[in-house]
N, C-alpha and C. Protein backbone atom coordinates (compact mmCIF):
# COMPACT_ATOMS: atom_id res chain seq x y z
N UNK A 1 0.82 -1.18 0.00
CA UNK A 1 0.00 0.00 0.00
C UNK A 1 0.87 1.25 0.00
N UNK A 2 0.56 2.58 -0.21
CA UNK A 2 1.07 4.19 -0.66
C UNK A 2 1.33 4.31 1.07
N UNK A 3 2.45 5.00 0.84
CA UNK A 3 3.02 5.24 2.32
C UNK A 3 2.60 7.04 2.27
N UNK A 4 1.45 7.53 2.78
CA UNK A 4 1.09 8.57 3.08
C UNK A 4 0.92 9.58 4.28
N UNK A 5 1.07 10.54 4.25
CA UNK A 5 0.52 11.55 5.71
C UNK A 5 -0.73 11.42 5.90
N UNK A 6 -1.08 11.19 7.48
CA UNK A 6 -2.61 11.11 7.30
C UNK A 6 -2.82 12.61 7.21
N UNK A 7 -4.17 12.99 6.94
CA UNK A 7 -4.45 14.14 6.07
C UNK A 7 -5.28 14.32 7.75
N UNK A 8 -5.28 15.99 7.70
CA UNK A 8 -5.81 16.72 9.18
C UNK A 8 -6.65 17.34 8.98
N UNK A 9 -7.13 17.43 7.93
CA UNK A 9 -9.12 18.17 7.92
C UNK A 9 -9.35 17.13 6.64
N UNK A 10 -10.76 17.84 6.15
CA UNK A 10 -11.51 17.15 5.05
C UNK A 10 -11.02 17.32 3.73
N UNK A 11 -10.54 18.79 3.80
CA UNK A 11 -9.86 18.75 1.89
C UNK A 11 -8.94 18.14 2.05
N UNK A 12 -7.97 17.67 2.99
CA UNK A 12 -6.69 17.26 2.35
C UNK A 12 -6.74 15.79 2.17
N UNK A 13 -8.10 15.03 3.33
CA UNK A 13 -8.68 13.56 3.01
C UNK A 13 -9.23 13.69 1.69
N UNK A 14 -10.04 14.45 0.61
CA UNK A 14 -10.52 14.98 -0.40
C UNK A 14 -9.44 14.72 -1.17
N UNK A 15 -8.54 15.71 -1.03
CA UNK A 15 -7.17 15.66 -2.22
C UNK A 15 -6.59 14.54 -2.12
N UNK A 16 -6.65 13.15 -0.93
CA UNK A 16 -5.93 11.58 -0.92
C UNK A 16 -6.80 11.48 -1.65
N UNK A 17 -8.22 11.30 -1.42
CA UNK A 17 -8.87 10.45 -2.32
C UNK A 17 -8.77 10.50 -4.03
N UNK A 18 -9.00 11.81 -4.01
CA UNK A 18 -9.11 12.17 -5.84
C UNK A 18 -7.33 11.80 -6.22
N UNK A 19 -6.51 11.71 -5.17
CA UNK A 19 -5.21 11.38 -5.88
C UNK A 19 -4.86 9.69 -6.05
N UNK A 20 -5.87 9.76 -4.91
CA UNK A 20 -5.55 7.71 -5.34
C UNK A 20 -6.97 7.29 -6.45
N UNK A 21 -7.93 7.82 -6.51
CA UNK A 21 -8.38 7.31 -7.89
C UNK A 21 -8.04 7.99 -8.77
N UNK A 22 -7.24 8.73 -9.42
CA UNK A 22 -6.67 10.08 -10.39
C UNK A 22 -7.25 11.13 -10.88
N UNK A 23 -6.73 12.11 -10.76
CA UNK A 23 -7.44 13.39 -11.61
C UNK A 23 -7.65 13.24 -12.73
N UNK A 24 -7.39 12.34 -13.26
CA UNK A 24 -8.00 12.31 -14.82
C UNK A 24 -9.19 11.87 -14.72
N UNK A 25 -9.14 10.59 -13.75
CA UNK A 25 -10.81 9.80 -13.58
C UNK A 25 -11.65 10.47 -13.12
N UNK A 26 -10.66 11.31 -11.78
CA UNK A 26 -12.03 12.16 -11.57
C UNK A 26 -12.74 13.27 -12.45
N UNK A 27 -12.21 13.78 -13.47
CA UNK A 27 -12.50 14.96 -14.17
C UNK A 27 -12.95 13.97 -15.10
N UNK A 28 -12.68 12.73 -15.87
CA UNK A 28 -13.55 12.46 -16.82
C UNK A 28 -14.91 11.99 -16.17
N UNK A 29 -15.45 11.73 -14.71
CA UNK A 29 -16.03 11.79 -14.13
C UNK A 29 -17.53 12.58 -14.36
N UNK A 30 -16.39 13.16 -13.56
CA UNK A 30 -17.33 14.94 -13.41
C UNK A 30 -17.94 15.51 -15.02
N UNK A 31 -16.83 15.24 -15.80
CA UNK A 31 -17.39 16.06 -17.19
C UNK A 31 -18.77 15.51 -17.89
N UNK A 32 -17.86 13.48 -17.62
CA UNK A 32 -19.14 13.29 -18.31
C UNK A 32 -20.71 12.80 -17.77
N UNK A 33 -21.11 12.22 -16.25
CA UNK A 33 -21.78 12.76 -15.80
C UNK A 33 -22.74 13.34 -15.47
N UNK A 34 -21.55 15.01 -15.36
CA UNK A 34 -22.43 16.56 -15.28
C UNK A 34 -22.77 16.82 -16.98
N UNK A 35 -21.55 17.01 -17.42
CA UNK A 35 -22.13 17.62 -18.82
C UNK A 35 -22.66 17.22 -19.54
N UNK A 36 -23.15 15.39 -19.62
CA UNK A 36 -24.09 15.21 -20.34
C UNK A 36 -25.16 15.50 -20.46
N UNK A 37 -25.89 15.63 -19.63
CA UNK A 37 -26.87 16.40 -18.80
C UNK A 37 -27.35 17.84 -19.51
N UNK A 38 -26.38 18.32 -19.05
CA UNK A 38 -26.37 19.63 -19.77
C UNK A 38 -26.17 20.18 -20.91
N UNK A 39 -25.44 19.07 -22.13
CA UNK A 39 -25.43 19.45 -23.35
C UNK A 39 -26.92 18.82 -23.71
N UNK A 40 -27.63 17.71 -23.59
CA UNK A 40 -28.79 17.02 -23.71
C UNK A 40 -29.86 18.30 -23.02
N UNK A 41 -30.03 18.75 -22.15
CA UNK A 41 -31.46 20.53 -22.25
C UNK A 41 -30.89 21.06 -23.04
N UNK A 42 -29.98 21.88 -23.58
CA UNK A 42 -29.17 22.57 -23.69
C UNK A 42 -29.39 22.29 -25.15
N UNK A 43 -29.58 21.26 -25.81
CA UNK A 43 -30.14 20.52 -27.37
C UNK A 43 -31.45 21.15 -27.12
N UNK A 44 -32.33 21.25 -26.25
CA UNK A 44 -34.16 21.09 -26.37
C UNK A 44 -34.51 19.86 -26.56
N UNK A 45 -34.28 18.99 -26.76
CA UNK A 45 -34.61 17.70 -27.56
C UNK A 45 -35.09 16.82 -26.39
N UNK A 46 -36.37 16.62 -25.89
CA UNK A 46 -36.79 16.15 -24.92
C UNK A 46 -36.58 14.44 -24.64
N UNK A 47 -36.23 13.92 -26.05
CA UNK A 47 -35.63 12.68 -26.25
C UNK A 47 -34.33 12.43 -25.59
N UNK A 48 -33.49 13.52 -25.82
CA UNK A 48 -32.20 13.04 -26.16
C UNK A 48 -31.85 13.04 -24.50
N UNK A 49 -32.63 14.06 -23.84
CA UNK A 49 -32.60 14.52 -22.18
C UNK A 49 -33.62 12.95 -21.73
N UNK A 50 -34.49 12.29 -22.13
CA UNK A 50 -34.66 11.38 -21.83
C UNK A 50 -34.24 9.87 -21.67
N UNK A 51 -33.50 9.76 -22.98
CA UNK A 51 -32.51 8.90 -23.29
C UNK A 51 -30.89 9.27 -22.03
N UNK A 52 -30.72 10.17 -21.70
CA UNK A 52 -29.79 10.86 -20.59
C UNK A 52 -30.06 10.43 -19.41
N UNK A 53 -31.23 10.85 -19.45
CA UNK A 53 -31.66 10.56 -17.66
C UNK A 53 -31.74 8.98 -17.61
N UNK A 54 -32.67 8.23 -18.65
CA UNK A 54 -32.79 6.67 -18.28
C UNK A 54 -31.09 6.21 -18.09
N UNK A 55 -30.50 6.39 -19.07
CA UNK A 55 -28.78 5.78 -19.47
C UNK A 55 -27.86 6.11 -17.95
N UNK A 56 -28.33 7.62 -17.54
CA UNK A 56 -27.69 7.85 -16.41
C UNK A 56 -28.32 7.01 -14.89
N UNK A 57 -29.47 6.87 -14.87
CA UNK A 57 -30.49 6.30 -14.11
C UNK A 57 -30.03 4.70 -14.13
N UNK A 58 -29.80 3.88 -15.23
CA UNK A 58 -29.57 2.50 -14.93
C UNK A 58 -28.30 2.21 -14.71
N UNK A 59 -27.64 2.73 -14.96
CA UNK A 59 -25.87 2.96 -14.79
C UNK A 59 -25.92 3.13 -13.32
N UNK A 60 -26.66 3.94 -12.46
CA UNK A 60 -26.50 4.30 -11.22
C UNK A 60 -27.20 3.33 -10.42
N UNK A 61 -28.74 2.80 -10.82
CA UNK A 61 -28.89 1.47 -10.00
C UNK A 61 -28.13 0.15 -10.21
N UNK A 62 -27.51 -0.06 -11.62
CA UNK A 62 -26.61 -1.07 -11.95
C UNK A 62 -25.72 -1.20 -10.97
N UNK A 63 -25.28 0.17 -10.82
CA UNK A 63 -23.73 -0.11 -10.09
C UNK A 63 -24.09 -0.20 -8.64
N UNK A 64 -25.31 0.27 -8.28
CA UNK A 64 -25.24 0.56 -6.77
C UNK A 64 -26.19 -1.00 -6.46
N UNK A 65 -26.77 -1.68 -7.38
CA UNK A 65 -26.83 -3.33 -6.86
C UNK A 65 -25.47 -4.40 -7.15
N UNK A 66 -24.61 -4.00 -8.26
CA UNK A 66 -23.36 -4.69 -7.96
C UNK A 66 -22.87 -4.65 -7.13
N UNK A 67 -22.14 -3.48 -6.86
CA UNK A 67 -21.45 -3.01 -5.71
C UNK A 67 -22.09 -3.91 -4.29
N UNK A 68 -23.06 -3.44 -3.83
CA UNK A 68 -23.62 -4.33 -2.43
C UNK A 68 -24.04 -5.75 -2.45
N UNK A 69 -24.46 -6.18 -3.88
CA UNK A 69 -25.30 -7.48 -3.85
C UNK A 69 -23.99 -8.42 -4.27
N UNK A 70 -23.13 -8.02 -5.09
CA UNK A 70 -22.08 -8.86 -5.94
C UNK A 70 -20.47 -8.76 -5.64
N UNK A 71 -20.00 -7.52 -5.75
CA UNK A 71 -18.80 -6.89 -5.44
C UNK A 71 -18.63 -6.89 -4.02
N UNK A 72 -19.35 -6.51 -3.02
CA UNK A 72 -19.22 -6.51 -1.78
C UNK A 72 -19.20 -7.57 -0.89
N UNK A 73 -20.15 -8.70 -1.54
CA UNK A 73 -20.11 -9.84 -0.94
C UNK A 73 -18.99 -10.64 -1.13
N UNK A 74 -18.66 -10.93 -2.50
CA UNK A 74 -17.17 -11.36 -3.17
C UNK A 74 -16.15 -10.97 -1.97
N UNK A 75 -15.72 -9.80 -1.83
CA UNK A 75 -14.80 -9.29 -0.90
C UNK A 75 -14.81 -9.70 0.42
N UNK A 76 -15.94 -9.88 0.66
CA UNK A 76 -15.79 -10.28 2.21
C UNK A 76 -15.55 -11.89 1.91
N UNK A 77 -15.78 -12.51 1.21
CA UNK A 77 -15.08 -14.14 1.25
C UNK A 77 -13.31 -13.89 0.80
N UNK A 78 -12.82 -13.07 0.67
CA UNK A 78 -11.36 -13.22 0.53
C UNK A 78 -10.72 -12.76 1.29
N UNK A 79 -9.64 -12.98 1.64
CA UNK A 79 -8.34 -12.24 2.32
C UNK A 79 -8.46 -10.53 2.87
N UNK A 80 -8.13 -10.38 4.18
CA UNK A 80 -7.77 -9.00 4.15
C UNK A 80 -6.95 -8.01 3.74
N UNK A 81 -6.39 -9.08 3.32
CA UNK A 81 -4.66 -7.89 2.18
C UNK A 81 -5.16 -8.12 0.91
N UNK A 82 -6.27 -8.80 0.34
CA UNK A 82 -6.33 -9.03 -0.76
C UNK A 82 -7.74 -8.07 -1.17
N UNK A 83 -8.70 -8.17 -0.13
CA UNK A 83 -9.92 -6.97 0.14
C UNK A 83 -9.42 -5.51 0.01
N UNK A 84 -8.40 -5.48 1.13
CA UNK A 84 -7.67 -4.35 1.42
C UNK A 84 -7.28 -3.28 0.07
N UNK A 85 -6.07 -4.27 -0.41
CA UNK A 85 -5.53 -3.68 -1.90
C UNK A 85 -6.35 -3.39 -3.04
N UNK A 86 -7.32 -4.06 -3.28
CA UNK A 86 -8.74 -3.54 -3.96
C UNK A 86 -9.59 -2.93 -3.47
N UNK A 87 -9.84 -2.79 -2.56
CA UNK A 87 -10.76 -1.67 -1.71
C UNK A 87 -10.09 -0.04 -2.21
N UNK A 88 -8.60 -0.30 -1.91
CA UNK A 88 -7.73 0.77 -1.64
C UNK A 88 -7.79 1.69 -2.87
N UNK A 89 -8.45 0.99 -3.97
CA UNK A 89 -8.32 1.42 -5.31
C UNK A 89 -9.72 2.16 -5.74
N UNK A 90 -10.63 0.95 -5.20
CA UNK A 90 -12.12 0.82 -5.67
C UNK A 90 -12.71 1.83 -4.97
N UNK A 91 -12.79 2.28 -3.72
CA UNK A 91 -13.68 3.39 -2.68
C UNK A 91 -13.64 4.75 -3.36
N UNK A 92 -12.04 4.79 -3.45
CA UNK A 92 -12.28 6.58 -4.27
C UNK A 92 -12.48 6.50 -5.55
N UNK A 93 -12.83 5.68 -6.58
CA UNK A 93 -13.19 5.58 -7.47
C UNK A 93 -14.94 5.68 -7.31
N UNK A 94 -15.13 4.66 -6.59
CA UNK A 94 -16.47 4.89 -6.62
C UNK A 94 -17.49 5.92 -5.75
N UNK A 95 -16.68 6.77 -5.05
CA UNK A 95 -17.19 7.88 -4.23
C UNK A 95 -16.85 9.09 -5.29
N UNK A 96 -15.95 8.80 -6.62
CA UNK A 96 -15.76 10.04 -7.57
C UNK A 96 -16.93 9.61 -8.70
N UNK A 97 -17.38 8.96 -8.85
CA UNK A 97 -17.96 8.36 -9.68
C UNK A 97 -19.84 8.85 -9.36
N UNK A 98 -20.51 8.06 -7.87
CA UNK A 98 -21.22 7.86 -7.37
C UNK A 98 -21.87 9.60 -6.97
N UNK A 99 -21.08 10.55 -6.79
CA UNK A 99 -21.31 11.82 -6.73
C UNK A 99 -21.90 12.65 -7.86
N UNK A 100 -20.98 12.82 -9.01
CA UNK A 100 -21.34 13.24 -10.39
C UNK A 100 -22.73 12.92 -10.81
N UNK A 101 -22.53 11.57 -10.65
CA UNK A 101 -23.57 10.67 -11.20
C UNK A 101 -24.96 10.96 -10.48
N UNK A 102 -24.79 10.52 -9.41
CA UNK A 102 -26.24 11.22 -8.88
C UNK A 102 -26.94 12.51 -9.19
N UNK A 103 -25.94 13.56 -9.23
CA UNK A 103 -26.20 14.84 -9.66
C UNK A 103 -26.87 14.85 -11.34
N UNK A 104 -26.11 14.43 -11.90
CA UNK A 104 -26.80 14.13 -13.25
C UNK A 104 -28.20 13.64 -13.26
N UNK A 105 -28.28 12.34 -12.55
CA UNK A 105 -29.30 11.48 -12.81
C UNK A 105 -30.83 12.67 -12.02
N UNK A 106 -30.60 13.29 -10.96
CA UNK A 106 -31.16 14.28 -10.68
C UNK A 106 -31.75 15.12 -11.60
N UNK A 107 -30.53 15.68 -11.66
CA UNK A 107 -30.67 17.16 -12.60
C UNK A 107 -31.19 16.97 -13.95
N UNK A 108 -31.04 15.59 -14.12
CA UNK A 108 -31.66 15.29 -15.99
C UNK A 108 -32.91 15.17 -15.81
N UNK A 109 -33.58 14.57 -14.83
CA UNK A 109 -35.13 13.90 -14.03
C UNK A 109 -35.67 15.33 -13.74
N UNK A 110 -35.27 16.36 -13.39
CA UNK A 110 -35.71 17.79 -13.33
C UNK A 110 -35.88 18.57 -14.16
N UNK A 111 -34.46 18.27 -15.30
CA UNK A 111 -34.69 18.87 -16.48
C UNK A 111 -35.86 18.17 -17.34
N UNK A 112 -36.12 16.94 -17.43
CA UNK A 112 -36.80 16.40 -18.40
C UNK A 112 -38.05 17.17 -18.26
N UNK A 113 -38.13 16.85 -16.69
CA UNK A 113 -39.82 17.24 -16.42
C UNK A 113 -40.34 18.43 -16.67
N UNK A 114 -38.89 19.34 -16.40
CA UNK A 114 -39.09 21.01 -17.06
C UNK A 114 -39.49 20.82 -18.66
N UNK A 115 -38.81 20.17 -19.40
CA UNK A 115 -38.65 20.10 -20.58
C UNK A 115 -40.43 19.34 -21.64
N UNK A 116 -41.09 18.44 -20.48
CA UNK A 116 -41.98 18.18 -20.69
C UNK A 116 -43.42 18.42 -20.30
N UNK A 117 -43.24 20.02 -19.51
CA UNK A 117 -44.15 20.40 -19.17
C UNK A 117 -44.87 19.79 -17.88
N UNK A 118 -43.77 18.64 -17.24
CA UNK A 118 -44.59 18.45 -15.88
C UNK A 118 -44.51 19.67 -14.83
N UNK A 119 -43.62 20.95 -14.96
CA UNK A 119 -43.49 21.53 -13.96
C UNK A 119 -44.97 22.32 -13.88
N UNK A 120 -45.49 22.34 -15.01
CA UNK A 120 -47.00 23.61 -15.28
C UNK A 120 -48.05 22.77 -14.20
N UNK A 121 -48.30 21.66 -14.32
CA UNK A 121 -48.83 21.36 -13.27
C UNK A 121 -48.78 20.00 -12.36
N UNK A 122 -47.25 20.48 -11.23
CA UNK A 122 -46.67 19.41 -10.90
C UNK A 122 -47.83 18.39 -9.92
N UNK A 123 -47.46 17.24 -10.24
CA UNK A 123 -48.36 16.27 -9.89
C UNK A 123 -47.93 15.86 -8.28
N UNK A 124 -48.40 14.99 -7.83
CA UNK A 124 -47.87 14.54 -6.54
C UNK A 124 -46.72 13.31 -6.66
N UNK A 125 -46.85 12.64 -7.99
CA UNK A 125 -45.49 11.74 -8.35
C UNK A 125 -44.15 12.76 -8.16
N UNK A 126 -44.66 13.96 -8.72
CA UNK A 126 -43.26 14.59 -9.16
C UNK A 126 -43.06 15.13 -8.18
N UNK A 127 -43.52 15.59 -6.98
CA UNK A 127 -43.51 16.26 -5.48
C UNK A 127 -42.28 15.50 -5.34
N UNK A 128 -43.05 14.01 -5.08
CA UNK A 128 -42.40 13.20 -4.19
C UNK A 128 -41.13 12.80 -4.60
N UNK A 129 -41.30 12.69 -6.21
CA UNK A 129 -39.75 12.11 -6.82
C UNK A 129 -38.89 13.20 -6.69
N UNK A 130 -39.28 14.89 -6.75
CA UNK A 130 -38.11 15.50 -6.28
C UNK A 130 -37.49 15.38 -4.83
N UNK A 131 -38.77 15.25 -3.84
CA UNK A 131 -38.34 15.17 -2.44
C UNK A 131 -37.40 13.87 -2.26
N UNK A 132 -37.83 12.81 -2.64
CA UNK A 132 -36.77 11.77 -2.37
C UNK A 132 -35.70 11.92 -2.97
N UNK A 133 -35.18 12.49 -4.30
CA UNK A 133 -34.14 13.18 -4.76
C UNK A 133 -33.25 13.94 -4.39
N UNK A 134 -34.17 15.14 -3.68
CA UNK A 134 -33.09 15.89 -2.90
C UNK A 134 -32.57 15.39 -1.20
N UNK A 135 -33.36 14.26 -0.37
CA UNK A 135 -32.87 13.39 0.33
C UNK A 135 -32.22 12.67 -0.23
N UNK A 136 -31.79 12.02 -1.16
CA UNK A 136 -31.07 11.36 -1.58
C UNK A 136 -29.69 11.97 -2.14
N UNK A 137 -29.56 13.31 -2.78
CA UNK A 137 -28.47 13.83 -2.88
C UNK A 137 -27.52 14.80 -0.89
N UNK A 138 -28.69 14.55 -0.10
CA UNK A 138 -28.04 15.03 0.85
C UNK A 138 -27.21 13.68 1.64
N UNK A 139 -28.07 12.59 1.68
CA UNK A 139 -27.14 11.78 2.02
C UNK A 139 -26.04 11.43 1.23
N UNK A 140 -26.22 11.43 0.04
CA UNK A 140 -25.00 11.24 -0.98
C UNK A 140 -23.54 11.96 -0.60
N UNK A 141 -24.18 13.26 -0.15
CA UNK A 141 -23.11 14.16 0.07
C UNK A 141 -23.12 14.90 1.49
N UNK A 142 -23.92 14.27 2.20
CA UNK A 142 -23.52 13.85 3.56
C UNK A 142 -22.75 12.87 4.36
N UNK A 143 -23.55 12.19 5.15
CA UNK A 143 -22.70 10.91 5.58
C UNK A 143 -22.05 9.94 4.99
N UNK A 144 -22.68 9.79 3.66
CA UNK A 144 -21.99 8.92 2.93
C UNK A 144 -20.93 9.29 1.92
N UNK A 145 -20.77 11.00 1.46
CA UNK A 145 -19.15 11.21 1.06
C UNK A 145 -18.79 11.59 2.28
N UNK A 146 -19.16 11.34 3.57
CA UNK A 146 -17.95 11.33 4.95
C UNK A 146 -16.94 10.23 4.92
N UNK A 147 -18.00 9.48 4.83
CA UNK A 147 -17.91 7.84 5.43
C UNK A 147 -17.14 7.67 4.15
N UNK A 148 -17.34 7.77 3.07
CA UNK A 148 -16.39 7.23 2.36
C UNK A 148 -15.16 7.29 1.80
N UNK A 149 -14.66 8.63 2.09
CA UNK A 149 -13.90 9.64 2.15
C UNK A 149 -13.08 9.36 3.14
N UNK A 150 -13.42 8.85 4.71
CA UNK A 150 -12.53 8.68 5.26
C UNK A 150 -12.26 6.96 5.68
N UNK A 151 -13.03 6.51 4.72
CA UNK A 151 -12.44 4.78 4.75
C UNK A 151 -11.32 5.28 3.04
N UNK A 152 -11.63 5.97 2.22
CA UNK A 152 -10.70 5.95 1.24
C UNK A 152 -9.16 6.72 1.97
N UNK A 153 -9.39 7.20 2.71
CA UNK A 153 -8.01 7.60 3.79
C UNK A 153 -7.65 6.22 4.59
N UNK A 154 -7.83 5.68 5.11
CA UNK A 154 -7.57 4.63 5.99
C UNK A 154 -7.34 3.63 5.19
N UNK A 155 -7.72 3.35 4.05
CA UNK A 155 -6.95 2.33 3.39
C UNK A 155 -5.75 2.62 2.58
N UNK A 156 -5.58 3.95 2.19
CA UNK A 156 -4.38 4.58 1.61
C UNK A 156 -3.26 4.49 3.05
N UNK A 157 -3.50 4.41 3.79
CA UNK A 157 -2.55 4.57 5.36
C UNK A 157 -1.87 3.44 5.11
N UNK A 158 -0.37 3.45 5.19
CA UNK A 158 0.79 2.43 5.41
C UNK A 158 0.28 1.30 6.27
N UNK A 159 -0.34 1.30 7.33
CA UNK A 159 -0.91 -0.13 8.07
C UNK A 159 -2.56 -0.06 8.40
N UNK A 160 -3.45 0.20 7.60
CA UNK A 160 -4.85 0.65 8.02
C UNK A 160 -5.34 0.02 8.92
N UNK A 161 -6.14 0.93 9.73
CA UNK A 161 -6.53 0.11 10.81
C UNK A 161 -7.64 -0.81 10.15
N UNK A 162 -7.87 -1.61 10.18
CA UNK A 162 -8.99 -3.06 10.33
C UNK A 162 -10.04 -2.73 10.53
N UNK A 163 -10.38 -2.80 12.15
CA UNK A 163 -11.50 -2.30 12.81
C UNK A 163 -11.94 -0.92 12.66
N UNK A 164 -11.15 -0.03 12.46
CA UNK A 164 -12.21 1.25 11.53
C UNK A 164 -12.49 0.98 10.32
N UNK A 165 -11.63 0.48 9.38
CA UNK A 165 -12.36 0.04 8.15
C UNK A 165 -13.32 -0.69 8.44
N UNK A 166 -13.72 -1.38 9.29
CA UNK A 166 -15.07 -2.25 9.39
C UNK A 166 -15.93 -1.45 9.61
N UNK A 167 -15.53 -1.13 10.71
CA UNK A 167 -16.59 0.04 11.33
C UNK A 167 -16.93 1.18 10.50
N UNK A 168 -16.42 1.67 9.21
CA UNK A 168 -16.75 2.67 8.38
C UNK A 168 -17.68 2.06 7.24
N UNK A 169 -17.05 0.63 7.09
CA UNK A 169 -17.83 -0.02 6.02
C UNK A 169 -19.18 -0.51 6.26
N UNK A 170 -19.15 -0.96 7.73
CA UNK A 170 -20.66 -1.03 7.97
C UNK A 170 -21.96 0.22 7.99
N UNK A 171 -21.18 1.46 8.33
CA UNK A 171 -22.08 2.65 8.03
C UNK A 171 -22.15 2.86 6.83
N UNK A 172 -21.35 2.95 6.01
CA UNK A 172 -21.46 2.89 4.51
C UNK A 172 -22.46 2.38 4.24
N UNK A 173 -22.32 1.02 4.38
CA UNK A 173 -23.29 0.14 3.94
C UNK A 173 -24.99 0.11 4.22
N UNK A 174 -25.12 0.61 5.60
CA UNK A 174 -26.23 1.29 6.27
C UNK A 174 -27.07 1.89 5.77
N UNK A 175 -25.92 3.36 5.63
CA UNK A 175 -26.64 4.39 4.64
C UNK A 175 -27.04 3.99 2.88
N UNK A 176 -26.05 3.20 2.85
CA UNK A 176 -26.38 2.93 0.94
C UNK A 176 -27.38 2.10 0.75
N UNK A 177 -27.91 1.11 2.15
CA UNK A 177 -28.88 0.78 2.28
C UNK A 177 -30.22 1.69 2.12
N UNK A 178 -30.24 2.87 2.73
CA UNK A 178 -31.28 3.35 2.95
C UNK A 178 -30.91 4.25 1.64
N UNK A 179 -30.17 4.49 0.22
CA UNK A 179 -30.34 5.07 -0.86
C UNK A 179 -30.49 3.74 -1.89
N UNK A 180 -30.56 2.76 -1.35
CA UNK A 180 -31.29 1.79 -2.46
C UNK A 180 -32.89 1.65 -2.71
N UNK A 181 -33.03 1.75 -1.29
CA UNK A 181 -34.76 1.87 -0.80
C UNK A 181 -35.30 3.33 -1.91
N UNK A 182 -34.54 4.13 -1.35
CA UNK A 182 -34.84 5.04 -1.95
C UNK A 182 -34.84 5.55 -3.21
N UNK A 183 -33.85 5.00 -3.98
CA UNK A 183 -33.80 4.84 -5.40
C UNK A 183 -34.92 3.95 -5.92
N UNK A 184 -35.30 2.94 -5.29
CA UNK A 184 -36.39 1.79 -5.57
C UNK A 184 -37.85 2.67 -5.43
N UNK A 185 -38.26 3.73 -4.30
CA UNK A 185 -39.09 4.21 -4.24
C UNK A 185 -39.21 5.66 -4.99
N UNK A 186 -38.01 5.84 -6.22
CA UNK A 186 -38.06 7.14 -6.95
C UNK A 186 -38.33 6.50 -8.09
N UNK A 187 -37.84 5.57 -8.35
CA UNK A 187 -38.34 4.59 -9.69
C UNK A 187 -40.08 4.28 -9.37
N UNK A 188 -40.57 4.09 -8.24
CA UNK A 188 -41.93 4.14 -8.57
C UNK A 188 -43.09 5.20 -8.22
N UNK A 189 -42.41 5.90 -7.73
CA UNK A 189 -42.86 7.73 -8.24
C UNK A 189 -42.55 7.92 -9.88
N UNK A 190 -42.04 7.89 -10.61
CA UNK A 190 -41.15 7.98 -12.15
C UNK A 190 -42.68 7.12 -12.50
N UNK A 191 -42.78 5.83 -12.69
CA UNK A 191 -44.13 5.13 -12.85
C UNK A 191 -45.26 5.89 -12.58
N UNK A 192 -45.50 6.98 -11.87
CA UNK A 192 -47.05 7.11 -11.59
C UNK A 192 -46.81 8.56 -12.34
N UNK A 193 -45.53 8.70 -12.27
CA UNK A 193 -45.44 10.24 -13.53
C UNK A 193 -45.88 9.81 -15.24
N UNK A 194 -45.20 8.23 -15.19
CA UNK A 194 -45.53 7.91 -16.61
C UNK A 194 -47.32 7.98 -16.82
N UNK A 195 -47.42 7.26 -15.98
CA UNK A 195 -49.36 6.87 -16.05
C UNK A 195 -49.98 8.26 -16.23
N UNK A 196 -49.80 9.30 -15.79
CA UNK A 196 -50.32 10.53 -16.09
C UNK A 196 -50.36 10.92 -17.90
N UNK A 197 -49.45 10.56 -18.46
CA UNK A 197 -49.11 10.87 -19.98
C UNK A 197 -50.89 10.41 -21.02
């Protein structure tokens, strides 16, 4: 593992993380993402912002049932130096990844609806799918870029501790629990927006 300083506030845990998954990943990240999003309204083309939001939308439940149902379980049947060293790689990747992305998948689901005239007379699907949205981007970028942010520090550490990595991974896991629910219950708000058409 990277023989590092532990970092003494949040940007400089911030600047480990984005340096152990790379500034390139993270900026191709962020660009593509955010700016797909935004070149798709930015067209008018209520398709192309739809085709955006679904593409960004299954990409984000894809990964967030691998990750816990497939990837996560895998790991815990192997080795701790062998968890460890892939963890060490995988967390800030997927906390650079998992951020953007949400924001997109948001912001495209807001734009669409702007774009299709649900805002003229918002329904109670669309209440709710923004409200669970914007709970869902606060935990995103609450406890869970804490929590993940500072297990992506602790595994970059020359001897990581164990038992905080457990102990970080089980809150992780907690909370991503309660944004699966919630992703599951914005997908069927999205359904009662369709039935209105």
């Amino acid at each position: 593992m990277a023989t590092v300083d532990r970092p003494s506030n949040h940007r400089e845990e911030l600047s480990l993380v984005i340096t152990t998954a790379g500034t390139r990943f993270a900026a191709i990240a962020a660009v593509l993402f955010l700016g797909t999003p935004v070149v798709a309204y930015l067209s008018g083309d209520a398709r192309a912002m739809f085709y955006v939001h679904v593409g960004l939308g299954a990409f984000w439940f894809g990964l967030d049932f691998f990750f816990k149902f497939v990837l996560g379980p895998s790991l815990e049947e192997v080795s701790d130096e062998v968890s460890g060293a892939v963890n060490q790689y995988l967390v800030p990747k997927m906390a650079l990844v998992a951020e953007p992305l949400s924001v997109g998948v948001i912001g495209s689901g807001i734009g669409l609806a702007e774009m299709m005239g649900y805002w003229e007379s918002p329904s109670v699907w669309l209440w709710a799918s923004l409200g669970i949205g914007i709970v869902m981007l606060l935990i995103g970028f609450g406890p869970l870029h804490i929590l993940t942010t500072k297990m992506g520090v602790e595994l970059s550490m020359p001897e990581p501790d164990s038992s905080r990595i457990d102990e970080l991974f089980g809150k992780t896991m907690k909370w991503g629990l309660v944004q699966t629910i919630l992703m599951l219950a914005i997908i069927a708000m999205m359904t009662g927006i369709r039935w209105q058409i």
